[in-house]
C-alpha atoms as a PDB file:
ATOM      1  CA  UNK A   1       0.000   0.000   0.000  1.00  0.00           C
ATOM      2  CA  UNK A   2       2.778   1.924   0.654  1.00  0.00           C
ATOM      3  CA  UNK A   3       3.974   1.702  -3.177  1.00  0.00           C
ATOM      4  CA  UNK A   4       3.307   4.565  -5.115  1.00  0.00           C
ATOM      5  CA  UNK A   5       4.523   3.283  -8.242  1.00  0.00           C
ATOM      6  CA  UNK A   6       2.392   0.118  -7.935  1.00  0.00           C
ATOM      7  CA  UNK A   7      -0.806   2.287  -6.793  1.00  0.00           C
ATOM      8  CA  UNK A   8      -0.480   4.560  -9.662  1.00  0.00           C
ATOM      9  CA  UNK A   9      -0.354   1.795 -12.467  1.00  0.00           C
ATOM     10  CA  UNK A  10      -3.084   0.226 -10.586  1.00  0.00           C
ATOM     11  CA  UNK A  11      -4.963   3.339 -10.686  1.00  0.00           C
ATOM     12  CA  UNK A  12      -4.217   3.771 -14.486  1.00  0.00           C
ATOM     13  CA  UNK A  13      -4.478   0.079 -16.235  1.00  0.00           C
ATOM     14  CA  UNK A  14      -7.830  -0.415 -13.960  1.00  0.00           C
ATOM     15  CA  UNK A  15     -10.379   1.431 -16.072  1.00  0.00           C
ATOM     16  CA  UNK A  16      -9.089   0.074 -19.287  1.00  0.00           C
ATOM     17  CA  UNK A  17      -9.624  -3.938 -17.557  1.00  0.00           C
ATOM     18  CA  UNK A  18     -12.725  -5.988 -18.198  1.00  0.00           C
ATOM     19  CA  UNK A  19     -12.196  -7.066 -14.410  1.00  0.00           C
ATOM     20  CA  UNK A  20      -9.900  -5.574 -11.246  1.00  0.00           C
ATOM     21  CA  UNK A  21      -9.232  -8.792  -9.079  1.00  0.00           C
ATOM     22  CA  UNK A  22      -7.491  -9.039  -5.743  1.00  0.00           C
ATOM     23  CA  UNK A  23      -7.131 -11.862  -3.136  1.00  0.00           C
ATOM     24  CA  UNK A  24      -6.343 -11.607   0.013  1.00  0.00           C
ATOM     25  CA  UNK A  25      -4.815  -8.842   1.252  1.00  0.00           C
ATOM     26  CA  UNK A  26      -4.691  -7.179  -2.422  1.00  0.00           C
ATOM     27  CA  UNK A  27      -7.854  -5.981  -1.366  1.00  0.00           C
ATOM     28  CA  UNK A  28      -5.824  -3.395   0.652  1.00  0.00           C
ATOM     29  CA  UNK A  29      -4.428  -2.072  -2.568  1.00  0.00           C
ATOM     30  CA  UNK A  30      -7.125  -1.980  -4.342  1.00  0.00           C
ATOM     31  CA  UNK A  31      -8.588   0.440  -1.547  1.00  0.00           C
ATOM     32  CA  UNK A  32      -5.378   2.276  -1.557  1.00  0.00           C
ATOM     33  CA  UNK A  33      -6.062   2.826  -5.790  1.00  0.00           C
ATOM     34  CA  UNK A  34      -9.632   4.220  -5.216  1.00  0.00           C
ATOM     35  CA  UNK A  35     -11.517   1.046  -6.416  1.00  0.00           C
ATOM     36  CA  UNK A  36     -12.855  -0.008  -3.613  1.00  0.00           C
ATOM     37  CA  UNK A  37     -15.030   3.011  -3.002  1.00  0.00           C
ATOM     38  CA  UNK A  38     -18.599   2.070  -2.238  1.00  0.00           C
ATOM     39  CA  UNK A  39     -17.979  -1.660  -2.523  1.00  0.00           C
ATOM     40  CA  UNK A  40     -17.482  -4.969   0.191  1.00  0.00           C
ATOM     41  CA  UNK A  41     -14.199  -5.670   0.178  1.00  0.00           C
ATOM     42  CA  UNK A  42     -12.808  -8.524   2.609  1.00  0.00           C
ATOM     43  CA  UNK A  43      -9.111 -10.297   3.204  1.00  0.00           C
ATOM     44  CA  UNK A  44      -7.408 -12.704   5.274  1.00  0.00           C
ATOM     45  CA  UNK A  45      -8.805 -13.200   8.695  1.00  0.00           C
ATOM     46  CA  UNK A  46      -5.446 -12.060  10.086  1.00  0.00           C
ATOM     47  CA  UNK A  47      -5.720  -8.683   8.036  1.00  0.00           C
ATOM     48  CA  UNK A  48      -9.314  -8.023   8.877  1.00  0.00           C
ATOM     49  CA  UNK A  49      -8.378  -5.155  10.855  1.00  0.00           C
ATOM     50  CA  UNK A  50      -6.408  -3.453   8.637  1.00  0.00           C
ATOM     51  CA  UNK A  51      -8.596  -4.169   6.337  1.00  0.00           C
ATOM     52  CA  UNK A  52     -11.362  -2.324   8.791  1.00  0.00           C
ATOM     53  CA  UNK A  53      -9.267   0.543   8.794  1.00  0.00           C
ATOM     54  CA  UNK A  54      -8.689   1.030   5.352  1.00  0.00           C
ATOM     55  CA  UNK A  55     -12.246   0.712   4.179  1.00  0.00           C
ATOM     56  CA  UNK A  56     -13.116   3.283   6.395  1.00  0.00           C
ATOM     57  CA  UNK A  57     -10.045   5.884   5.357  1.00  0.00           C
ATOM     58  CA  UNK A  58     -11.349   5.232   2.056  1.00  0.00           C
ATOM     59  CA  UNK A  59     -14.843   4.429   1.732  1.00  0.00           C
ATOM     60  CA  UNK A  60     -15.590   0.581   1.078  1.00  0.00           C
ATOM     61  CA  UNK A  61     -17.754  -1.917   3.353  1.00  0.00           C
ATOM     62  CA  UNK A  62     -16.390  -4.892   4.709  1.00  0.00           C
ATOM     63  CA  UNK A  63     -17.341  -8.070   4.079  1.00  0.00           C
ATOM     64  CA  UNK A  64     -17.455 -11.450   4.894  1.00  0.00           C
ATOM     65  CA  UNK A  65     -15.968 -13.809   2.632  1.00  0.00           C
ATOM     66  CA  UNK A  66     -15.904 -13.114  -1.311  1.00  0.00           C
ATOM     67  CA  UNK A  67     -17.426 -10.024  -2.531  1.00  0.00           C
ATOM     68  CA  UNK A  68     -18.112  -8.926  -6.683  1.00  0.00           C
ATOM     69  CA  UNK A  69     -20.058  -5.801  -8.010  1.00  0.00           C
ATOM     70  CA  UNK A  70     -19.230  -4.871 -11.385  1.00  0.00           C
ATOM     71  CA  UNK A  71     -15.784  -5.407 -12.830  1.00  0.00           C
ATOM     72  CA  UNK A  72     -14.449  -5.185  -9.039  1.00  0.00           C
ATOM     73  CA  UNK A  73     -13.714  -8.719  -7.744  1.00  0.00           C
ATOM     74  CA  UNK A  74     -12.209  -9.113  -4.268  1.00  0.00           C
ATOM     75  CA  UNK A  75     -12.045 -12.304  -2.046  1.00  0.00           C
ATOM     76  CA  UNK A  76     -10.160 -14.162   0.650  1.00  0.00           C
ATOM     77  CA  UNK A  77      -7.228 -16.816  -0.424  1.00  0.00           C
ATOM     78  CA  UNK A  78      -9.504 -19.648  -0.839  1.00  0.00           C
ATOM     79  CA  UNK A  79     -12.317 -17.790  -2.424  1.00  0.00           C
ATOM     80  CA  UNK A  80      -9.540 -16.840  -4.891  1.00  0.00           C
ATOM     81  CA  UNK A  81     -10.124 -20.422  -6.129  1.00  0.00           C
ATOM     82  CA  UNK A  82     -13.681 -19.859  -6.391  1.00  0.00           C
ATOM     83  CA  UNK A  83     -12.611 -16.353  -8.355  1.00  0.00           C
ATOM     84  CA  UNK A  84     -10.347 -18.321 -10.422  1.00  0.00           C
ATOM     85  CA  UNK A  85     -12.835 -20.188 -11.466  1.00  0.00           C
ATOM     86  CA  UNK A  86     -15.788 -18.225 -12.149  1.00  0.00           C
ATOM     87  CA  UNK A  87     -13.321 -15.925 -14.377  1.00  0.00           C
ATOM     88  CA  UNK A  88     -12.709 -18.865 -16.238  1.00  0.00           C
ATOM     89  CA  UNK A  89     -16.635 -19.745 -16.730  1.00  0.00           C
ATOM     90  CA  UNK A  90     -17.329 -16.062 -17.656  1.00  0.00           C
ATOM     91  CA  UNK A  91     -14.349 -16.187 -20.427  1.00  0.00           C
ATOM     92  CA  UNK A  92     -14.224 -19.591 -21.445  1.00  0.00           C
ATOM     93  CA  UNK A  93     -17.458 -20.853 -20.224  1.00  0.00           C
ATOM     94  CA  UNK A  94     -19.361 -23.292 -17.344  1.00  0.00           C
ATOM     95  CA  UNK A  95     -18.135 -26.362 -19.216  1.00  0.00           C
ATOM     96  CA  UNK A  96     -14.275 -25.280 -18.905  1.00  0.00           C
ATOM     97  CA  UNK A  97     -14.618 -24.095 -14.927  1.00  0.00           C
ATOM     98  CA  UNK A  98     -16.612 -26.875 -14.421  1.00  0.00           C
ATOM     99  CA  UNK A  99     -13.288 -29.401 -15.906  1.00  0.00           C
ATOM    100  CA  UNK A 100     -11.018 -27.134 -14.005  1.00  0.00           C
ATOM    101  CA  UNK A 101     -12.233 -27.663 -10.945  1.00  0.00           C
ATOM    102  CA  UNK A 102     -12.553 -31.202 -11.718  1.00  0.00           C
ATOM    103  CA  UNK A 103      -9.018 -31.767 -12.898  1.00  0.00           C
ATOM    104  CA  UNK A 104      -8.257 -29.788  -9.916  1.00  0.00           C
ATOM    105  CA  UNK A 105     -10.160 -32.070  -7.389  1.00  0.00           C
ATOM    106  CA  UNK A 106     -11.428 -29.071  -6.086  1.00  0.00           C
ATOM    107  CA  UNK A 107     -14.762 -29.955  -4.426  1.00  0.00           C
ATOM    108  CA  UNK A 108     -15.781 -26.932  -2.029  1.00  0.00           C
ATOM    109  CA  UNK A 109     -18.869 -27.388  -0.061  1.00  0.00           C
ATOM    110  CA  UNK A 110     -21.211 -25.737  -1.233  1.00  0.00           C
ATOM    111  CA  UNK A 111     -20.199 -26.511  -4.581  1.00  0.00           C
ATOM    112  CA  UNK A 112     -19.117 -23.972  -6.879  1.00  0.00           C
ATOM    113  CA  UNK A 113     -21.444 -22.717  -9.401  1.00  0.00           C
ATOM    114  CA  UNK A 114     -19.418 -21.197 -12.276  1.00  0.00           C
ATOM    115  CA  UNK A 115     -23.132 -20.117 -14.223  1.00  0.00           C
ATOM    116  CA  UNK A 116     -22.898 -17.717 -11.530  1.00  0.00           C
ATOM    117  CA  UNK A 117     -23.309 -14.461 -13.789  1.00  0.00           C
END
């Protein structure tokens, strides 16, 4: 967060991306870049309170385990799975997540829905 280079490339390539994705505690940088403005963001359990404090410094909600509105994606290191994969239904469709996760023997419970839209 404290990388102004990083935050500033951040800042510009964002607007131009289909999707702005974070895990974990990249949820603190995308608060830092101004994208989490209005919008759940959540991270590691250990980083929940800085999290806490930088949704409040700079406007964002936070939230429990995976959170998506809009292009903004931001969830905790094994929601980042469930990310993965619905990024891979929405570009490549249900079939391919759904042969991912197989060939991953990823089997969450609940299951993963990639038609998730």
């Amino acid at each position: 967060m404290n990388n102004p280079v990083l935050i500033e490339w951040l800042r510009k390539i964002g607007p131009q991306r289909r999707w702005v994705t974070s895990v974990c505690t990249g949820a603190l940088l995308l608060c830092e870049a101004g994208f989490a403005r209005g919008k759940r963001v959540t991270t590691h359990w250990a980083f929940v309170r800085s999290c806490a404090s930088a949704t409040r410094r700079h406007g964002a909600r936070p939230s429990a385990l995976c959170a998506r509105r809009g292009p903004l994606h931001r969830g905790r290191v094994s929601a980042g799975i469930d990310l993965a994969l619905w990024l891979t239904g929405q570009l490549w469709g249900v079939d391919a997540a759904r042969l991912t996760q197989r060939n991953m023997e990823y089997d969450p419970a609940p299951p993963y829905a990639a038609e998730v839209g």
